[in-house]
C-alpha atoms as a PDB file:
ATOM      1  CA  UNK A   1     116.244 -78.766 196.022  1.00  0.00           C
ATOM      2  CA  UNK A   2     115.613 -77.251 199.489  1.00  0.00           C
ATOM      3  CA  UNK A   3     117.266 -74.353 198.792  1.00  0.00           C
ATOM      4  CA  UNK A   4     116.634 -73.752 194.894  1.00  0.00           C
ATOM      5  CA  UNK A   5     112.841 -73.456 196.751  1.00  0.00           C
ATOM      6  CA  UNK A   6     113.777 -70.938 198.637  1.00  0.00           C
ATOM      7  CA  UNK A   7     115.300 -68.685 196.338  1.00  0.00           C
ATOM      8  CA  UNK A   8     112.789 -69.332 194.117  1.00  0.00           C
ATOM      9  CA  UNK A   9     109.658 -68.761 196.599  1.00  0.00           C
ATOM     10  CA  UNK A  10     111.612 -65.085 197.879  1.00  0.00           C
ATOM     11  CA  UNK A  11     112.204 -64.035 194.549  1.00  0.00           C
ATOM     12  CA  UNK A  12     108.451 -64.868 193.722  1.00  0.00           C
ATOM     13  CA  UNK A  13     107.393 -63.147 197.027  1.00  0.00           C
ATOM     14  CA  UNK A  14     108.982 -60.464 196.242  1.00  0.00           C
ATOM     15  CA  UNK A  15     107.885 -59.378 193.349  1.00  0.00           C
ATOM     16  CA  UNK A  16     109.756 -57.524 190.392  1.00  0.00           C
ATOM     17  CA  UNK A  17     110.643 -56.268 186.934  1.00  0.00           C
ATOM     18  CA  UNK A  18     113.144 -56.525 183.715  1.00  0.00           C
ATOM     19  CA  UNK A  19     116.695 -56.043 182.502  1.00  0.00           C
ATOM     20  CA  UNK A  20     117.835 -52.497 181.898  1.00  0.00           C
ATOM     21  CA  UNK A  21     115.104 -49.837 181.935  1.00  0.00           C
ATOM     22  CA  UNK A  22     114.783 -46.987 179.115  1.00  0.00           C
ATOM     23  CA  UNK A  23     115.761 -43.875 179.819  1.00  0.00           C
ATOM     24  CA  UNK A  24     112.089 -41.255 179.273  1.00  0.00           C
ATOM     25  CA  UNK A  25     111.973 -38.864 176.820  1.00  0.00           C
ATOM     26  CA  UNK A  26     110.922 -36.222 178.661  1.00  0.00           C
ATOM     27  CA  UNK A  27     113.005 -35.347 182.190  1.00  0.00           C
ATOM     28  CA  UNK A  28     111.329 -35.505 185.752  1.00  0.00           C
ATOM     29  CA  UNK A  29     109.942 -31.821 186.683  1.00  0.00           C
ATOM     30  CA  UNK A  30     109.025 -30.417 189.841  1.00  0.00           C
ATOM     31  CA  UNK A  31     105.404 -31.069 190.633  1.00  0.00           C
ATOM     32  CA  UNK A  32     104.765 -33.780 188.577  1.00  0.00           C
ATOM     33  CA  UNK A  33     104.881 -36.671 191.244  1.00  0.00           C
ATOM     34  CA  UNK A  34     102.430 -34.062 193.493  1.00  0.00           C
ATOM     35  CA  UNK A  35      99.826 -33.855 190.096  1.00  0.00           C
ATOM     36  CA  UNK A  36      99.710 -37.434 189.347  1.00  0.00           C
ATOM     37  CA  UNK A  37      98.574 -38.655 192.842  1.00  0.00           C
ATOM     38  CA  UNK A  38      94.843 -39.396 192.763  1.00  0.00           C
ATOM     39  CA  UNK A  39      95.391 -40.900 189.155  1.00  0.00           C
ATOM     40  CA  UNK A  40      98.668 -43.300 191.029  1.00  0.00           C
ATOM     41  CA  UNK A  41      96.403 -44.071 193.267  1.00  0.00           C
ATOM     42  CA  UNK A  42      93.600 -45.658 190.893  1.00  0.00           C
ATOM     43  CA  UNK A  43      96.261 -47.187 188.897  1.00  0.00           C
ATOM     44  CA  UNK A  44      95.966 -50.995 189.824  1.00  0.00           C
ATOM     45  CA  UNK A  45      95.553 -52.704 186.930  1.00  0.00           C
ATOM     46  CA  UNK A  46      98.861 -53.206 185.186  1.00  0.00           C
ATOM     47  CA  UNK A  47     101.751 -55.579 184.271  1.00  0.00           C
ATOM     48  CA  UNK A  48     105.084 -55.627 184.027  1.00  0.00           C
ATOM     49  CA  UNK A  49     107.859 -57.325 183.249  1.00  0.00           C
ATOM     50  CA  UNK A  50     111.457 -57.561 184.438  1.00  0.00           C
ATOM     51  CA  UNK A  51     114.470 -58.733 186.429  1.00  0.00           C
ATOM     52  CA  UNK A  52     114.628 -59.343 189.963  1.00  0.00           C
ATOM     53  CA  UNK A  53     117.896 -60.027 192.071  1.00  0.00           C
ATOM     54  CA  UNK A  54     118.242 -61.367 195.645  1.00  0.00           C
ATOM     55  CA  UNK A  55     121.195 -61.583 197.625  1.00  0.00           C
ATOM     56  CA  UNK A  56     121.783 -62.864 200.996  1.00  0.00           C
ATOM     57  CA  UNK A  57     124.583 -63.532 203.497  1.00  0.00           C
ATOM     58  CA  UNK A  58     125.111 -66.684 201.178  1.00  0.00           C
ATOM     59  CA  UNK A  59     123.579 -66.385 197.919  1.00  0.00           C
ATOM     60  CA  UNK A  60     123.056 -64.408 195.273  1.00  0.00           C
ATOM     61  CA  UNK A  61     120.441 -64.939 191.804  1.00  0.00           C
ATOM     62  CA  UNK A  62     118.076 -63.411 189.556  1.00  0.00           C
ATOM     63  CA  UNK A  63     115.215 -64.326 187.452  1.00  0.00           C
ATOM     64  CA  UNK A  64     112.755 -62.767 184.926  1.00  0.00           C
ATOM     65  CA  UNK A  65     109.326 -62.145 186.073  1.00  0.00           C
ATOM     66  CA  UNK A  66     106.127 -61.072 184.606  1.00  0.00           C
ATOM     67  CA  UNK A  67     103.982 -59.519 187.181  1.00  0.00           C
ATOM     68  CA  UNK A  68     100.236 -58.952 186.384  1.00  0.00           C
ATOM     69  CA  UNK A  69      98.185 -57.062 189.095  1.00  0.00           C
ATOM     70  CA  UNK A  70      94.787 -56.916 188.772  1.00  0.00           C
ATOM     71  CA  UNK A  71      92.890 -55.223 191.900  1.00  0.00           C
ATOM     72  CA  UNK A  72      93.643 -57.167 194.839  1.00  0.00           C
ATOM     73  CA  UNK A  73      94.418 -59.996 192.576  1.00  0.00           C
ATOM     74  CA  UNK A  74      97.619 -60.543 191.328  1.00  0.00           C
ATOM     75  CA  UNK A  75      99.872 -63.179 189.162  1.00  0.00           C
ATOM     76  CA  UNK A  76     103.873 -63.767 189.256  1.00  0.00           C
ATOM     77  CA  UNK A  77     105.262 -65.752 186.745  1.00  0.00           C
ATOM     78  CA  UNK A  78     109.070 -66.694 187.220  1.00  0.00           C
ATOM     79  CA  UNK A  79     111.787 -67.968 185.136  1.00  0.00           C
ATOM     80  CA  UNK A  80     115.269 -68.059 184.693  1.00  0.00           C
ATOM     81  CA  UNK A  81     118.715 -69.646 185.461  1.00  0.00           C
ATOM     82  CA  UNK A  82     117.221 -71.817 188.287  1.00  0.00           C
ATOM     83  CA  UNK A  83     116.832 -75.121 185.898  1.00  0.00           C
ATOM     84  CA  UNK A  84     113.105 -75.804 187.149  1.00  0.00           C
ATOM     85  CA  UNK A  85     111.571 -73.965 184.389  1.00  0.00           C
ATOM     86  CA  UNK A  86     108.835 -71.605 185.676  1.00  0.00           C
ATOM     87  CA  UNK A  87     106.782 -71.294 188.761  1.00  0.00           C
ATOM     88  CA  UNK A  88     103.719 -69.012 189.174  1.00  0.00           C
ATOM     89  CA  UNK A  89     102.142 -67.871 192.386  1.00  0.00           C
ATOM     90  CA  UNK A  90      98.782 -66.777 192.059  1.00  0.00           C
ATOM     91  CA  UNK A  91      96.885 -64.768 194.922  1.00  0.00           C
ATOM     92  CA  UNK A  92      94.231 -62.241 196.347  1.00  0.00           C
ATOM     93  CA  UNK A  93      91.784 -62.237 198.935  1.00  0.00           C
ATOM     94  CA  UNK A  94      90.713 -65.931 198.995  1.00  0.00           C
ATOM     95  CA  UNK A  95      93.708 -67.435 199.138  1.00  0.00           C
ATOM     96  CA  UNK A  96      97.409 -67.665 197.423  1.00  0.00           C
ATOM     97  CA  UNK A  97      98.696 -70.752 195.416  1.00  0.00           C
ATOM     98  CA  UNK A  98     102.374 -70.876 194.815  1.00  0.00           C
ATOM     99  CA  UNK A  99     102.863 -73.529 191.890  1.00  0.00           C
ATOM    100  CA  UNK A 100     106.550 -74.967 191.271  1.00  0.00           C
ATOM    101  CA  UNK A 101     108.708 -77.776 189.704  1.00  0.00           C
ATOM    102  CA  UNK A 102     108.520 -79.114 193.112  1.00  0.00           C
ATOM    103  CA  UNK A 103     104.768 -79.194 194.137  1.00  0.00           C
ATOM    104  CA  UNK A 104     101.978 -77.009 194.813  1.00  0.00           C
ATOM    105  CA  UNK A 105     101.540 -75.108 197.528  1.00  0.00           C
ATOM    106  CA  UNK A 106      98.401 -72.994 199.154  1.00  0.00           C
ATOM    107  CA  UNK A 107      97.779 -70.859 202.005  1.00  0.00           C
ATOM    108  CA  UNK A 108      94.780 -68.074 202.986  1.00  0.00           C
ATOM    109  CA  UNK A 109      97.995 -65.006 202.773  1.00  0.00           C
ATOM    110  CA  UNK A 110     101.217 -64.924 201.127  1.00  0.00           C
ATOM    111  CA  UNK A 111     102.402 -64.101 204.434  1.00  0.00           C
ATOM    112  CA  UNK A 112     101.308 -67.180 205.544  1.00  0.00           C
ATOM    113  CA  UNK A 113     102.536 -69.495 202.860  1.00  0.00           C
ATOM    114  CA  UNK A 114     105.746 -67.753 203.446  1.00  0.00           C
ATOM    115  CA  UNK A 115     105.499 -68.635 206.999  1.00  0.00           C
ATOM    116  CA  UNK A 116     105.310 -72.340 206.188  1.00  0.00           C
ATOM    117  CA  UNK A 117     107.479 -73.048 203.955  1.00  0.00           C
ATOM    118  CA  UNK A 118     110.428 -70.483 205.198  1.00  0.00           C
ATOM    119  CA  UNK A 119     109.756 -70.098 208.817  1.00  0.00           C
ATOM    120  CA  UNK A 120     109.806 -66.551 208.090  1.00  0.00           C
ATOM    121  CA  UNK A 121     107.654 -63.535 206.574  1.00  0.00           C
ATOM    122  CA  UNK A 122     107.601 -60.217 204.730  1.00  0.00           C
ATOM    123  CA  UNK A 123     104.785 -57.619 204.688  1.00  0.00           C
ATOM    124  CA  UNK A 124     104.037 -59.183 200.878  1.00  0.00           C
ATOM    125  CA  UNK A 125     100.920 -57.210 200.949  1.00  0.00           C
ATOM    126  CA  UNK A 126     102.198 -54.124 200.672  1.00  0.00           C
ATOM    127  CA  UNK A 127     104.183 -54.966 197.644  1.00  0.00           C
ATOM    128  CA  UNK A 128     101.981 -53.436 195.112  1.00  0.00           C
ATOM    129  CA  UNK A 129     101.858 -50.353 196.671  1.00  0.00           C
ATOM    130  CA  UNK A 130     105.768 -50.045 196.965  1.00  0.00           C
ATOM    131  CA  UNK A 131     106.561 -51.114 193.072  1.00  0.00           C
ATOM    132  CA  UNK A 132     104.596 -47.626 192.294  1.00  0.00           C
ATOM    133  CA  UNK A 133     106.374 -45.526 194.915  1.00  0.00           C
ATOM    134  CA  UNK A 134     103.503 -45.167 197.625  1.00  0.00           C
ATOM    135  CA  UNK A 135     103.118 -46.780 200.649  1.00  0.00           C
ATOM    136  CA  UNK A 136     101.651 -49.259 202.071  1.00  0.00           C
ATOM    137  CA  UNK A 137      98.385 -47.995 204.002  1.00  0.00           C
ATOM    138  CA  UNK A 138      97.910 -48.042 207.966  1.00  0.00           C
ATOM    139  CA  UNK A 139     101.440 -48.541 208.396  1.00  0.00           C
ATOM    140  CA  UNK A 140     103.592 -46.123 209.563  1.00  0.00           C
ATOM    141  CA  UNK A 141     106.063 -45.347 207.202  1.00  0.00           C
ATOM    142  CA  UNK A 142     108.320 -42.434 206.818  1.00  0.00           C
ATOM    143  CA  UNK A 143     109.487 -40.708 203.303  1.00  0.00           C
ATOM    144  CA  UNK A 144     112.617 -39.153 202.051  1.00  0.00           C
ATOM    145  CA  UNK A 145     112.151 -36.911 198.577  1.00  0.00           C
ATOM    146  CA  UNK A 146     114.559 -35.740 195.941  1.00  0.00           C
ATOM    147  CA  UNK A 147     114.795 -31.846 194.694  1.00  0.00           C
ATOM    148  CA  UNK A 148     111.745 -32.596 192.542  1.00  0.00           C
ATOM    149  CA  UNK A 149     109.995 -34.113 194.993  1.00  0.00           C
ATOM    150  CA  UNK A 150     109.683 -37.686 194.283  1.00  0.00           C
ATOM    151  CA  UNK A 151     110.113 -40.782 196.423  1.00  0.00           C
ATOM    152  CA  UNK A 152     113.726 -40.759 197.159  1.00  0.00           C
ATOM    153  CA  UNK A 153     113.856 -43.499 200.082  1.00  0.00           C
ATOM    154  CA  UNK A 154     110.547 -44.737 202.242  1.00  0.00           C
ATOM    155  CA  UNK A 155     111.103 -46.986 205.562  1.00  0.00           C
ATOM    156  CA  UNK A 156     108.198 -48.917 206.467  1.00  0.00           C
ATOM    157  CA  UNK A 157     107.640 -52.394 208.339  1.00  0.00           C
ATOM    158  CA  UNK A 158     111.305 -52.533 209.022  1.00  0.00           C
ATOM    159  CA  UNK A 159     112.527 -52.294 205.252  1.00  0.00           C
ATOM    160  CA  UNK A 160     114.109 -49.493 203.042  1.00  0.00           C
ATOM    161  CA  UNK A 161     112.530 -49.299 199.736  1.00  0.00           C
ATOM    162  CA  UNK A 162     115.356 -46.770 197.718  1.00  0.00           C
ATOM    163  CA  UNK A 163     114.079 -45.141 194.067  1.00  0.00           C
ATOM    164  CA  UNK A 164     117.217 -45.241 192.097  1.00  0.00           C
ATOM    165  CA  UNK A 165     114.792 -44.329 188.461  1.00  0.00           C
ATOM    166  CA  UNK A 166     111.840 -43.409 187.080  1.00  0.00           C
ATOM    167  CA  UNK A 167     110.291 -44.208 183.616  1.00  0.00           C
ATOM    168  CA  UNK A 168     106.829 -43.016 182.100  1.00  0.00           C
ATOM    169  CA  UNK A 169     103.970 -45.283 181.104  1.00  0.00           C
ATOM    170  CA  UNK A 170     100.006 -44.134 180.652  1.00  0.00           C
ATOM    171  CA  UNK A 171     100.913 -40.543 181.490  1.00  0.00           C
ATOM    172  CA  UNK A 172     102.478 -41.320 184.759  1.00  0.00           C
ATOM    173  CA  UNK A 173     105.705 -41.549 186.576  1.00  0.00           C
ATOM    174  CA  UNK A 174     106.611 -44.812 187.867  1.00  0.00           C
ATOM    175  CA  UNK A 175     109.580 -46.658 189.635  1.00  0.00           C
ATOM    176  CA  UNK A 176     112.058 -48.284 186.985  1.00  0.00           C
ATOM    177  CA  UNK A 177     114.549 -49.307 189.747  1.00  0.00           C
ATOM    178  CA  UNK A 178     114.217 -50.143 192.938  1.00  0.00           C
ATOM    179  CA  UNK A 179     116.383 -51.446 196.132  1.00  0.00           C
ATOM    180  CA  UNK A 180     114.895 -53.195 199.125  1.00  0.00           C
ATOM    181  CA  UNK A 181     116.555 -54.532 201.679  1.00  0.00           C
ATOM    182  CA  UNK A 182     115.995 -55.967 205.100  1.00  0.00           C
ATOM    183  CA  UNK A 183     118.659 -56.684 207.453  1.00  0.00           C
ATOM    184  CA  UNK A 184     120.922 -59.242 205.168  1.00  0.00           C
ATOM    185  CA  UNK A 185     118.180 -59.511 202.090  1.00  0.00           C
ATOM    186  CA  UNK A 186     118.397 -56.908 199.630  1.00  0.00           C
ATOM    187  CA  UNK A 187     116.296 -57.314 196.011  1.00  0.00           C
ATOM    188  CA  UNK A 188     117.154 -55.366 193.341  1.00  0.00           C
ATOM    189  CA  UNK A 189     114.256 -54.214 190.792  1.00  0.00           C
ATOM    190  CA  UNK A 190     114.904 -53.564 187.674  1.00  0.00           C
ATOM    191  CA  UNK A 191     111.290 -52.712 185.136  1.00  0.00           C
ATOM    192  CA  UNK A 192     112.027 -53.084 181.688  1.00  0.00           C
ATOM    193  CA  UNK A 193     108.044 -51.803 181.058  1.00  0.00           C
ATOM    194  CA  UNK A 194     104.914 -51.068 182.264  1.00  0.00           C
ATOM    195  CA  UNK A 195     101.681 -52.153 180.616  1.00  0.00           C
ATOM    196  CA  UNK A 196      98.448 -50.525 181.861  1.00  0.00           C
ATOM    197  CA  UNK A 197      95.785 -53.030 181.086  1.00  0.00           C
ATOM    198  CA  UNK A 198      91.746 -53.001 180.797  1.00  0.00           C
ATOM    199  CA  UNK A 199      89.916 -53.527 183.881  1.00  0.00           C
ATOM    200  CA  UNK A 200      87.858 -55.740 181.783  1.00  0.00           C
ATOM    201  CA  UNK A 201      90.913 -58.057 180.252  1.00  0.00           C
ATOM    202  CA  UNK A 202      91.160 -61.580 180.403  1.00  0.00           C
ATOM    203  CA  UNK A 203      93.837 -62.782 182.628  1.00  0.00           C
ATOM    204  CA  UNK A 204      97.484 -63.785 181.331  1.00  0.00           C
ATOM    205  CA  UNK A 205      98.073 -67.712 180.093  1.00  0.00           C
END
């Protein structure tokens, strides 16, 4: 049970998206990443759904997650193969509340909650800024582009975030697929859709 938590709390911490994305209609040109900035930017109110795999030195899994970000406040919903049925982790600037077939736990940062119950963190915070190519602010970071000048690969906080495809959803250009990885950790991201959402909409059951 130990270490079906685990998985189950990285994979959740995370974060993530669906089973194969669709291809766009219309192709990638040059200039469109540069004229979609400020509007990238202001996009925080979304959700998405998708497929998420982790693989370490000694395991490898997946799971289906609905992600719904909301401002600072955000919702994961997991579920999959892991036979626990689903576990939600719930968070923004009061607090974060991880909820699974094994208890309920709560801490004031994901960092910290990650901290407790793994012995070890990741820069969770900047998660939401990643998932629609930009980084994280304050943080150094450094950025690698393709010919059309996209995000290509970005290092920041010690991990390699690589664009492998791009989809279109509200008029903009967002990640589809995405590697991380981190020394021995690498998650695969795989968004089967974006759904731009009201600021004014009630929250997901």
């Amino acid at each position: 049970m130990r270490r079906l938590a685990i998985l189950t709390l990285s994979l959740l911490l995370l974060g993530g998206c669906a089973s194969q994305a669709p291809t766009p209609e219309t192709p990638r040109e040059t200039g469109d990443w540069a004229a979609q900035q400020s509007h990238l930017k202001a996009f925080d109110h979304w959700r998405l759904a998708g497929k998420v795999g982790l693989r370490t030195r000694d395991d490898a899994t997946s799971a289906n997650l609905d992600w719904t970000q909301r401002g600072a406040d955000y919702r994961m919903l997991i579920s999959g193969p892991f036979g626990s049925g689903r576990s939600v982790l719930e968070g923004g600037p009061d607090g974060v509340v991880l909820t699974t077939g094994d208890g309920r736990y709560e801490a004031d940062t994901p960092e910290r909650l990650m901290e407790r119950q793994l012995g070890w963190s990741l820069p969770v915070s900047a998660l939401d800024d990643w998932i629609r190519g930009l980084p994280a602010p304050v943080v150094a970071h450094r950025m690698t582009r393709d010919d059309l000048g996209f995000p290509e690969r970005l290092r920041q906080a010690g991990w390699t975030i690589d664009y492998r495809a791009w989809t279109r959803a509200d008029g903009l250009w967002l990640p589809s697929r995405v590697v991380m990885t981190f020394a021995d950790l690498r998650a695969t991201l795989v968004v089967n859709a974006w759904h731009p959402e009201d600021e004014d909409a009630t929250r997901a059951p």
